[in-house]
PDB file of N, CA and C in Angstrom:
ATOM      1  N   UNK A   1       0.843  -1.182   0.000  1.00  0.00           N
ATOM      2  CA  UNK A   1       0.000   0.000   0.000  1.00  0.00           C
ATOM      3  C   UNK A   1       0.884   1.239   0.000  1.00  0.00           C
ATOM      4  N   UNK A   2       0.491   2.202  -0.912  1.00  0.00           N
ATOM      5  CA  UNK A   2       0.847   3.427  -0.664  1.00  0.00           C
ATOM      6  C   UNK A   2       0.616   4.184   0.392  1.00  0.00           C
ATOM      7  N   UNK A   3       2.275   5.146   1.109  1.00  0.00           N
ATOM      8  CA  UNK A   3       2.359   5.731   1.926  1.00  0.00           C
ATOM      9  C   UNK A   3       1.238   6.937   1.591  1.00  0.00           C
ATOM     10  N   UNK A   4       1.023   7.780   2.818  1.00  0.00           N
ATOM     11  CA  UNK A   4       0.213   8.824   2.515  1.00  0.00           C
ATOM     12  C   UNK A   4       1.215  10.314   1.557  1.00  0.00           C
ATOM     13  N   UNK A   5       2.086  10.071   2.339  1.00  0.00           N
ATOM     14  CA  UNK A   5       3.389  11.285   1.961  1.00  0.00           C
ATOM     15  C   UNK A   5       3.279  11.073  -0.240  1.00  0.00           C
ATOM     16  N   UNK A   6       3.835  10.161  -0.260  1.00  0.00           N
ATOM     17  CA  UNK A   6       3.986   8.946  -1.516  1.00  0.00           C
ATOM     18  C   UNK A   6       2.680   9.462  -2.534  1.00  0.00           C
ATOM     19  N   UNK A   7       1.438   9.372  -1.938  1.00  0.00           N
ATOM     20  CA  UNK A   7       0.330   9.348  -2.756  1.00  0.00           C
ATOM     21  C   UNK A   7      -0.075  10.767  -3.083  1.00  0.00           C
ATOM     22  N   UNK A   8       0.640  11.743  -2.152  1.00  0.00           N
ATOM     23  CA  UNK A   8       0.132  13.321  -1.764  1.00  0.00           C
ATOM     24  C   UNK A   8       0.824  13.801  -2.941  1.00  0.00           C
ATOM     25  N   UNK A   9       2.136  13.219  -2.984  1.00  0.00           N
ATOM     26  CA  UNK A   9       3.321  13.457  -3.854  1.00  0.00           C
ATOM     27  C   UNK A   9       3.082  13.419  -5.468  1.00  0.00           C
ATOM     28  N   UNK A  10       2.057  11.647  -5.766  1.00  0.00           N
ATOM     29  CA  UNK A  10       1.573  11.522  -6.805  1.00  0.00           C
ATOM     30  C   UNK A  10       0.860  12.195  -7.617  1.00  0.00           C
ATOM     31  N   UNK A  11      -0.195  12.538  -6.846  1.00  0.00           N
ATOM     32  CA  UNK A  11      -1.132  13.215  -6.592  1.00  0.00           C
ATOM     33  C   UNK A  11      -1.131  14.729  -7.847  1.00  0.00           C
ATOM     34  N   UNK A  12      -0.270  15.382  -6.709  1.00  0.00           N
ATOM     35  CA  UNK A  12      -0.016  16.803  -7.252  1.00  0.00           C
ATOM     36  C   UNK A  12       0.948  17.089  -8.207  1.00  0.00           C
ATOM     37  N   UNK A  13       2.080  15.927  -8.587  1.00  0.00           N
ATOM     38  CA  UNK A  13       2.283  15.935  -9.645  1.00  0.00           C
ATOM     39  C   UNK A  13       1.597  15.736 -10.860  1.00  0.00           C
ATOM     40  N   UNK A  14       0.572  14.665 -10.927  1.00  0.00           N
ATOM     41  CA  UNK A  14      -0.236  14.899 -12.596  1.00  0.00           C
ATOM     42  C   UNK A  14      -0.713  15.692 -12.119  1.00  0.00           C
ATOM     43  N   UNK A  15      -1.500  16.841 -11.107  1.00  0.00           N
ATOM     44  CA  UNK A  15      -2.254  17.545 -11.387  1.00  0.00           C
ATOM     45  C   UNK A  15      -1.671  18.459 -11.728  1.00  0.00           C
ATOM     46  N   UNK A  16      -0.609  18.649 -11.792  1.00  0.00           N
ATOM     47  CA  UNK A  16       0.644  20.359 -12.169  1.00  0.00           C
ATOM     48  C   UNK A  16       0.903  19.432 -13.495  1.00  0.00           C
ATOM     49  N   UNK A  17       0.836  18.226 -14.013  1.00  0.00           N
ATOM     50  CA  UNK A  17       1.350  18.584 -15.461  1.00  0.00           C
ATOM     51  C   UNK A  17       0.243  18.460 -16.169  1.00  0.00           C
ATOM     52  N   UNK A  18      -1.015  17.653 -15.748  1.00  0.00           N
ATOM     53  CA  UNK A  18      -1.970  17.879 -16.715  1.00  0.00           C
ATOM     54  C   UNK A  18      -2.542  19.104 -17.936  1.00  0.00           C
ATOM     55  N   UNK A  19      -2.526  20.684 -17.417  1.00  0.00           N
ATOM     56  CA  UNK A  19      -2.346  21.345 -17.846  1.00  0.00           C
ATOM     57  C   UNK A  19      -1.648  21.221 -19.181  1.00  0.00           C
ATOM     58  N   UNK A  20      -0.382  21.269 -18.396  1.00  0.00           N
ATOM     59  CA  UNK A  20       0.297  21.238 -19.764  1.00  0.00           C
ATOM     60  C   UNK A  20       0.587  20.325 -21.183  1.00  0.00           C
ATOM     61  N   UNK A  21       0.341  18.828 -20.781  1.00  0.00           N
ATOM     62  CA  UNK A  21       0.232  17.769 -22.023  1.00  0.00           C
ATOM     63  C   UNK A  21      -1.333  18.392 -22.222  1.00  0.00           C
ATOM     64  N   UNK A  22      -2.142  19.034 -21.684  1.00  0.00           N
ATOM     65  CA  UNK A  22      -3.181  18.776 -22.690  1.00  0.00           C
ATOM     66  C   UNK A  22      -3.079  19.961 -23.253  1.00  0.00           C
ATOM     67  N   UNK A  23      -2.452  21.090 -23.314  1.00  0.00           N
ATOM     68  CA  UNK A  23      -2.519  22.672 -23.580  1.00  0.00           C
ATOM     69  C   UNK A  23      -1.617  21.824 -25.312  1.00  0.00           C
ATOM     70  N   UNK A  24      -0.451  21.129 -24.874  1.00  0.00           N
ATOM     71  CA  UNK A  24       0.782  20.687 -25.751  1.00  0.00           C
ATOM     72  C   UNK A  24       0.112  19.665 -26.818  1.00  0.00           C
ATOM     73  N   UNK A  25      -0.916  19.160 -26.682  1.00  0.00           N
ATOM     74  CA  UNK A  25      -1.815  18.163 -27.900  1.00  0.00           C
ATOM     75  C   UNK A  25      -2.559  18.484 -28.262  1.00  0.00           C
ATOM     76  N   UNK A  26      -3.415  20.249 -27.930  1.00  0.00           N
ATOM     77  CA  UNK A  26      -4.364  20.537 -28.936  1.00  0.00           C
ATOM     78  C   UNK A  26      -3.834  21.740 -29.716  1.00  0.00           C
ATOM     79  N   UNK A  27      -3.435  20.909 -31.192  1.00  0.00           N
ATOM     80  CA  UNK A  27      -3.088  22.050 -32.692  1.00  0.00           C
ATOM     81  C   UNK A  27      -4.189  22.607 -32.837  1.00  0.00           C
ATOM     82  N   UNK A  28      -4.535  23.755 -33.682  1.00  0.00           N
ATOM     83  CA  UNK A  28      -5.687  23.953 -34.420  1.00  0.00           C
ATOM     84  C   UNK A  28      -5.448  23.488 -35.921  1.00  0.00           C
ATOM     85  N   UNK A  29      -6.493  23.439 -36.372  1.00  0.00           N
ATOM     86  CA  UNK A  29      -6.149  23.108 -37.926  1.00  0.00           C
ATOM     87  C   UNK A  29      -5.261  24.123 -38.651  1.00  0.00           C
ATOM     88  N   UNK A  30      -5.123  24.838 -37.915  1.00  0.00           N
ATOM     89  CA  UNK A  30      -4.518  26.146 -38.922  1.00  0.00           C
ATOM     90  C   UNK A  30      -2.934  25.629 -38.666  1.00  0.00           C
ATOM     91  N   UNK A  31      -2.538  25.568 -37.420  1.00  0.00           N
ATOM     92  CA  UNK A  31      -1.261  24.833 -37.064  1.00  0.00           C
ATOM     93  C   UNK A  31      -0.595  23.871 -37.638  1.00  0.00           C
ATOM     94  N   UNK A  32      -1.633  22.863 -38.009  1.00  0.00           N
ATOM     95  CA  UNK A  32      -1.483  21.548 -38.519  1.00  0.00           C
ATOM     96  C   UNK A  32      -0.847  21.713 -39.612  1.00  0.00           C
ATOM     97  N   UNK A  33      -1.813  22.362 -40.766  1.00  0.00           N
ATOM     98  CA  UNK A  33      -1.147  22.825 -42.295  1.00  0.00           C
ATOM     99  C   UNK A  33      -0.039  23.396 -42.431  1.00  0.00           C
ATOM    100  N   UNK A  34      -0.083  24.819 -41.425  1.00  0.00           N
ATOM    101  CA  UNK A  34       1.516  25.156 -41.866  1.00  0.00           C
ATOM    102  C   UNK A  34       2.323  24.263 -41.629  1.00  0.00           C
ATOM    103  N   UNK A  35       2.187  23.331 -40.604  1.00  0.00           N
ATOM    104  CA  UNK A  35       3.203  22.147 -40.209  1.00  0.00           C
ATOM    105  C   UNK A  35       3.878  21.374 -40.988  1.00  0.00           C
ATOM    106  N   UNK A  36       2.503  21.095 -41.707  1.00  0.00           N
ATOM    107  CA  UNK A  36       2.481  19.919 -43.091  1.00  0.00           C
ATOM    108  C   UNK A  36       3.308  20.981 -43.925  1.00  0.00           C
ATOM    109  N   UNK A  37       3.089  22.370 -44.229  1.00  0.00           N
ATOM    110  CA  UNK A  37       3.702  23.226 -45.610  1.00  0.00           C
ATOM    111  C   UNK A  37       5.269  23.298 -45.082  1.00  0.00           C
ATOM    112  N   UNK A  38       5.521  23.394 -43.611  1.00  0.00           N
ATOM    113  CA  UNK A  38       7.071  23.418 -43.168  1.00  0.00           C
ATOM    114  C   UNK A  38       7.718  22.582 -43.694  1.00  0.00           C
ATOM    115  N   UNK A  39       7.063  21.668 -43.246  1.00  0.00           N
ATOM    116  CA  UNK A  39       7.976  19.971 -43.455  1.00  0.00           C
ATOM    117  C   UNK A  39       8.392  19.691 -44.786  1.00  0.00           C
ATOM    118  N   UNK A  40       7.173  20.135 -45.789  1.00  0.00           N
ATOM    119  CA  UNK A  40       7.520  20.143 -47.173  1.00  0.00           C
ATOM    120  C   UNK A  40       8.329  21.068 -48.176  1.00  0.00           C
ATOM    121  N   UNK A  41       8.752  22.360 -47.330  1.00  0.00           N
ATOM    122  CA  UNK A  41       9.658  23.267 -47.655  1.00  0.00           C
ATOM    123  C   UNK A  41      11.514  22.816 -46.919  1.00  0.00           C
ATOM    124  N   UNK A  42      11.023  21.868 -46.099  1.00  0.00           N
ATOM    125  CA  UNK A  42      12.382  21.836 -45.141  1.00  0.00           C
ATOM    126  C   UNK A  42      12.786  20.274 -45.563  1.00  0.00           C
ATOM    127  N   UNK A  43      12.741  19.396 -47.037  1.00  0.00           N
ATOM    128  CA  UNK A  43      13.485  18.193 -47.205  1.00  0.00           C
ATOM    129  C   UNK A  43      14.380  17.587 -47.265  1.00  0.00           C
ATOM    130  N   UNK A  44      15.418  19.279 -47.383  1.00  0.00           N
ATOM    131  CA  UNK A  44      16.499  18.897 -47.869  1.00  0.00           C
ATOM    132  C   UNK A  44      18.015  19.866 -46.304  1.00  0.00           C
ATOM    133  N   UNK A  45      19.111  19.612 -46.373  1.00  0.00           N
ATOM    134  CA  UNK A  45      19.746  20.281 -46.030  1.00  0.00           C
ATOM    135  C   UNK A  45      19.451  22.149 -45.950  1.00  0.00           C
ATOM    136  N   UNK A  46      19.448  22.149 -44.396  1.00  0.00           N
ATOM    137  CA  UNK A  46      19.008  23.985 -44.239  1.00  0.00           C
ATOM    138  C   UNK A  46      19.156  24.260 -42.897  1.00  0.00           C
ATOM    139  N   UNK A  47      19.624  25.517 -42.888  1.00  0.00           N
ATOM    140  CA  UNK A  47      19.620  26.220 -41.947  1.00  0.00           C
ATOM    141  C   UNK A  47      18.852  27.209 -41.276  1.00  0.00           C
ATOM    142  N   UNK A  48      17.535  26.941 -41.980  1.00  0.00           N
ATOM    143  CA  UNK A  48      16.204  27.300 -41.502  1.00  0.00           C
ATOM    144  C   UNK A  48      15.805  26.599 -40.301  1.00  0.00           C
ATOM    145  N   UNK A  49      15.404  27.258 -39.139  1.00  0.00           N
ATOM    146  CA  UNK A  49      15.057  26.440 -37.701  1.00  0.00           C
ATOM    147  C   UNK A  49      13.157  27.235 -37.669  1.00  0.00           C
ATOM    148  N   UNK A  50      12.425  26.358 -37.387  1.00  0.00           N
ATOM    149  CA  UNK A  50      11.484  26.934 -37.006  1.00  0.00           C
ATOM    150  C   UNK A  50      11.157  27.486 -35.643  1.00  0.00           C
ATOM    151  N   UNK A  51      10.420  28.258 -35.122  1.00  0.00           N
ATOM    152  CA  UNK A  51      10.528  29.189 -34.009  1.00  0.00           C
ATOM    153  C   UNK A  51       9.639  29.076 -33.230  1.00  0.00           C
ATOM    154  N   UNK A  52       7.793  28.863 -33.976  1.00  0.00           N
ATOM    155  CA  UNK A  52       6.604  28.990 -33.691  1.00  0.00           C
ATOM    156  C   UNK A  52       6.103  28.720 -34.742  1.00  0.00           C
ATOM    157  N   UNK A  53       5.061  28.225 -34.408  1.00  0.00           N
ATOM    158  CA  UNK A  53       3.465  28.762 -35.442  1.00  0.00           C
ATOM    159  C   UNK A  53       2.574  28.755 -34.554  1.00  0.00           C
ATOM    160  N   UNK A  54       2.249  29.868 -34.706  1.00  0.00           N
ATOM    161  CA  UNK A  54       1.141  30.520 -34.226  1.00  0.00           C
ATOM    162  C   UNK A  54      -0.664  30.016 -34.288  1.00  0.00           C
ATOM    163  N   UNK A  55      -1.623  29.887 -33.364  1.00  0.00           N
ATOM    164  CA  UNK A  55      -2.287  29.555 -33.418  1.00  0.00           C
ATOM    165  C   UNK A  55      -3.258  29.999 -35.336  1.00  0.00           C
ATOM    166  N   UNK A  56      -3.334  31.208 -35.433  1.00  0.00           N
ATOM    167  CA  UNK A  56      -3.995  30.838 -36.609  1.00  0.00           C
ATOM    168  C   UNK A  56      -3.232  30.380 -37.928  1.00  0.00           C
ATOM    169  N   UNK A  57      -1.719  29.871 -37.539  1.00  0.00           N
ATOM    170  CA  UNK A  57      -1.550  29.204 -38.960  1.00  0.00           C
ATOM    171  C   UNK A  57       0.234  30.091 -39.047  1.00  0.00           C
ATOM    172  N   UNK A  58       0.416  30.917 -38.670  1.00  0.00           N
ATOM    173  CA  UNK A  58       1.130  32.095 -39.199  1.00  0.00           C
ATOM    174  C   UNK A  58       2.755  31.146 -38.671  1.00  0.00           C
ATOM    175  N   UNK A  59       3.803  30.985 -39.477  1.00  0.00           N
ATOM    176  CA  UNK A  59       5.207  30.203 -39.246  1.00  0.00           C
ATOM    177  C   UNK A  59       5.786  31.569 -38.818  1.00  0.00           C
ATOM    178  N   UNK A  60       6.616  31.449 -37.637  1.00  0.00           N
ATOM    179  CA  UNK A  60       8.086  32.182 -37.255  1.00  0.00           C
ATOM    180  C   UNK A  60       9.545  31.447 -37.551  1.00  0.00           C
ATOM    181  N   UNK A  61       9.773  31.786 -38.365  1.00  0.00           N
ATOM    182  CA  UNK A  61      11.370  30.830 -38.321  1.00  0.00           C
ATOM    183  C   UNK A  61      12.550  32.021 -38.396  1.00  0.00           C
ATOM    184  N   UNK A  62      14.158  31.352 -38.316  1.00  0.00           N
ATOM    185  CA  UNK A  62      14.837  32.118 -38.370  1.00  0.00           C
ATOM    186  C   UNK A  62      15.781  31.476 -39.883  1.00  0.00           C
ATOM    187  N   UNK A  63      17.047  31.646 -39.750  1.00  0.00           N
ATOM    188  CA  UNK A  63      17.687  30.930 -40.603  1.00  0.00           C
ATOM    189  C   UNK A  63      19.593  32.162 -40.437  1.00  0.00           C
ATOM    190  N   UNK A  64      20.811  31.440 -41.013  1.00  0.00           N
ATOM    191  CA  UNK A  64      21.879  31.881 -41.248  1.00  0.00           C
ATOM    192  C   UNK A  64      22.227  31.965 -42.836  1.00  0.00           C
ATOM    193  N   UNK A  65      21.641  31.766 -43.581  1.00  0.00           N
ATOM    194  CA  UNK A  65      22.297  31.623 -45.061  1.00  0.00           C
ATOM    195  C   UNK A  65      21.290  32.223 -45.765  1.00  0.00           C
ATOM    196  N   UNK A  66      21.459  32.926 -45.820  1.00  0.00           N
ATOM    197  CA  UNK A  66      20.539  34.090 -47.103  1.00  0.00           C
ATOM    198  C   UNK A  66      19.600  33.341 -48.104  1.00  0.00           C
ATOM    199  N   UNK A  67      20.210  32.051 -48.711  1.00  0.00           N
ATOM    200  CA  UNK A  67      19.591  31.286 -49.905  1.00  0.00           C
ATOM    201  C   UNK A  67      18.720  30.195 -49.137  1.00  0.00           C
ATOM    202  N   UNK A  68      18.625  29.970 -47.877  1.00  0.00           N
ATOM    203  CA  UNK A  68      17.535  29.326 -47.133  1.00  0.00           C
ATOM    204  C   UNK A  68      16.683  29.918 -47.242  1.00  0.00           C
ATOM    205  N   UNK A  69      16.847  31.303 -46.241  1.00  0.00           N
ATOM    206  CA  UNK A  69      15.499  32.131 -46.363  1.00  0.00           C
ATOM    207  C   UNK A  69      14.861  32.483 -47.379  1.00  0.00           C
ATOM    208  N   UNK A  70      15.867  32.569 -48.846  1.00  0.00           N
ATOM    209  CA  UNK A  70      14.532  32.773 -49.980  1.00  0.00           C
ATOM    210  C   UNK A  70      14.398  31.480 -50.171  1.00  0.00           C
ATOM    211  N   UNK A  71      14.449  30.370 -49.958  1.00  0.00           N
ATOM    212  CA  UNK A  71      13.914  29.081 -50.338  1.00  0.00           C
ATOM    213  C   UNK A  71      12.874  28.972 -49.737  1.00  0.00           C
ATOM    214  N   UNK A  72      12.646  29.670 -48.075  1.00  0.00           N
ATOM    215  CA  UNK A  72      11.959  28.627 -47.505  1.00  0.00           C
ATOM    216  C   UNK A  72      10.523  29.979 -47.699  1.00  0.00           C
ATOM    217  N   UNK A  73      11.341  31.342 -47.749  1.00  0.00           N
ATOM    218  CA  UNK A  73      10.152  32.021 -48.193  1.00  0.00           C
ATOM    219  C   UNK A  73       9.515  32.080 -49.415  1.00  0.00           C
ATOM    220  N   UNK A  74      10.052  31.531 -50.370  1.00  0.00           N
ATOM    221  CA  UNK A  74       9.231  31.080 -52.173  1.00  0.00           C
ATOM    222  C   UNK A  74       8.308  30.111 -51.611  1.00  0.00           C
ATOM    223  N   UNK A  75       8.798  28.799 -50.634  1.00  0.00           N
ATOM    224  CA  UNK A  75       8.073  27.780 -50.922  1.00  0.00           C
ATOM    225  C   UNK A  75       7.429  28.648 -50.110  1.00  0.00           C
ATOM    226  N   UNK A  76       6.980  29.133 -48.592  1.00  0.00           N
ATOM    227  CA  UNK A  76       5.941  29.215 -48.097  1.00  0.00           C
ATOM    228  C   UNK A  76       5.210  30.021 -49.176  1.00  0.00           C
ATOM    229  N   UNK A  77       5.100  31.193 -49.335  1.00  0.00           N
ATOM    230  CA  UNK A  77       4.415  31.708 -50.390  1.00  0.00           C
ATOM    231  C   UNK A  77       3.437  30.868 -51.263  1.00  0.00           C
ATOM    232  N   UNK A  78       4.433  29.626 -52.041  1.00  0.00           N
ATOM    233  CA  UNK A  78       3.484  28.463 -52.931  1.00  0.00           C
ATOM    234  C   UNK A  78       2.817  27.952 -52.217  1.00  0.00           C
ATOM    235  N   UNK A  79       2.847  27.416 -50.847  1.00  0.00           N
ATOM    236  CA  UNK A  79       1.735  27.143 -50.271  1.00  0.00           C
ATOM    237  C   UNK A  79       0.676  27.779 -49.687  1.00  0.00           C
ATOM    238  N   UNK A  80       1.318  29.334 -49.642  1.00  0.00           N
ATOM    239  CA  UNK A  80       0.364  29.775 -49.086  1.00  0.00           C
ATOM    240  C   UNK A  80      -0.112  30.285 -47.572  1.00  0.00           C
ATOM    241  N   UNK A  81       1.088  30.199 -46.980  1.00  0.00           N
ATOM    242  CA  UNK A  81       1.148  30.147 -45.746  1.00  0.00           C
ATOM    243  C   UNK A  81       2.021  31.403 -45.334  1.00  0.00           C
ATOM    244  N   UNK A  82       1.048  31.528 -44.234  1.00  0.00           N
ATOM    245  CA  UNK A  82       1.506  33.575 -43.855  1.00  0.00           C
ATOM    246  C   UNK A  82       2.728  33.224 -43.082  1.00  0.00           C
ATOM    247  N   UNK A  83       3.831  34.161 -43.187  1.00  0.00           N
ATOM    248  CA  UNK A  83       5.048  33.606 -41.921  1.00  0.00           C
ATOM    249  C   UNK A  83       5.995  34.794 -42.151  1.00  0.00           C
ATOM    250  N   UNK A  84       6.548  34.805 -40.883  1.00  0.00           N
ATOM    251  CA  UNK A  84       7.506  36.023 -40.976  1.00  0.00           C
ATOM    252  C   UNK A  84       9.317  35.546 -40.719  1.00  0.00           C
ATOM    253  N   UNK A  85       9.937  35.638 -41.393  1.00  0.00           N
ATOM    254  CA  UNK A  85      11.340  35.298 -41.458  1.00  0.00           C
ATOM    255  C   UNK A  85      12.401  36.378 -40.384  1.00  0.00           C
ATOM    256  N   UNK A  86      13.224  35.853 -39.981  1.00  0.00           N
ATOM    257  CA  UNK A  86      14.043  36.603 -39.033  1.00  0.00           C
ATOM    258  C   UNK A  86      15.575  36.067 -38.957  1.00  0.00           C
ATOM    259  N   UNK A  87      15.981  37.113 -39.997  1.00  0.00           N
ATOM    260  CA  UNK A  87      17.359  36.567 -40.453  1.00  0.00           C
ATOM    261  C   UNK A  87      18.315  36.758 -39.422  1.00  0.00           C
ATOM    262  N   UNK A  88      19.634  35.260 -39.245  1.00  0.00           N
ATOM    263  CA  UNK A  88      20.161  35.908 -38.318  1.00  0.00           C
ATOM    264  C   UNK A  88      21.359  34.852 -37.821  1.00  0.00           C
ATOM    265  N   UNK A  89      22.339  34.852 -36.773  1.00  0.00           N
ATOM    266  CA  UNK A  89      23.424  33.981 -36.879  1.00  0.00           C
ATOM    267  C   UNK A  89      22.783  32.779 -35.814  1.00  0.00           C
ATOM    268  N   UNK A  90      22.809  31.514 -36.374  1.00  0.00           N
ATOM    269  CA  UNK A  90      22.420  29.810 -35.522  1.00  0.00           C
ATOM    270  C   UNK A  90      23.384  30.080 -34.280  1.00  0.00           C
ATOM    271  N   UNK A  91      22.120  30.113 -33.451  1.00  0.00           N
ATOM    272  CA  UNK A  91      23.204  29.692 -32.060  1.00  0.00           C
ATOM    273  C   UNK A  91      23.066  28.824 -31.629  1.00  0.00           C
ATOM    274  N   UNK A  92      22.405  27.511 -31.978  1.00  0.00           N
ATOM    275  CA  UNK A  92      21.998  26.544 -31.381  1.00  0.00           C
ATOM    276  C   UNK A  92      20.402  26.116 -30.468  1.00  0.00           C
ATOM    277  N   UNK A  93      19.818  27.709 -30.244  1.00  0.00           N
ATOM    278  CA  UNK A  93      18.810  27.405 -29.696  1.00  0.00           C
ATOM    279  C   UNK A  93      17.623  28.456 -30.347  1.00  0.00           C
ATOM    280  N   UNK A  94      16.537  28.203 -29.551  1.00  0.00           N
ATOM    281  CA  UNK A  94      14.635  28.538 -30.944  1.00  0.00           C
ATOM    282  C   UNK A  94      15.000  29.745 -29.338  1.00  0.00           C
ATOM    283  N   UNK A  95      14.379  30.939 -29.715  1.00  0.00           N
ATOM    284  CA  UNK A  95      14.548  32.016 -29.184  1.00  0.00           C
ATOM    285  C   UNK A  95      12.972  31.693 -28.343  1.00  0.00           C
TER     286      UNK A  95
END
């Protein structure tokens, strides 16, 4: 049998992360697509990092090489997908 200390412990841990896996598994559809349009702009070798997308759809990315960012901004464009680029040097981490 579980201690009381043990179960108090259990307890209030899922209730402090619940929040967050369920905040973290609902996309909107708008999310979803740009997701799908990222993935299909990003197949090949790049230094495009994505940043966000924004609940109605909208991509934030950054990138270091000038010829990424117009790659990855032609393709978004062909798909169609609103996004704002933010050129700039890879440091290793999504701002």
């Amino acid at each position: 049998m579980m201690d009381r200390r043990a179960f108090i412990g259990a307890l209030a841990g899922g209730l402090l992360a619940a929040p967050f896996s369920a905040a973290r598994a609902a996309n909107t559809p708008a999310q979803d697509r740009a997701l799908e349009a990222w993935n299909a702009c990003t197949t090949g070798p790049t230094t495009a990092r994505l940043d966000l997308i924004e609940a109605k759809g909208r991509i934030h990315f950054h990138y270091s090489e000038s010829s990424d960012g117009a790659h990855m901004t032609a393709c978004l464009r062909e798909k169609r997908v609103r996004f704002r680029a933010s050129p700039g040097q890879e440091t290793g981490k999504s701002p």
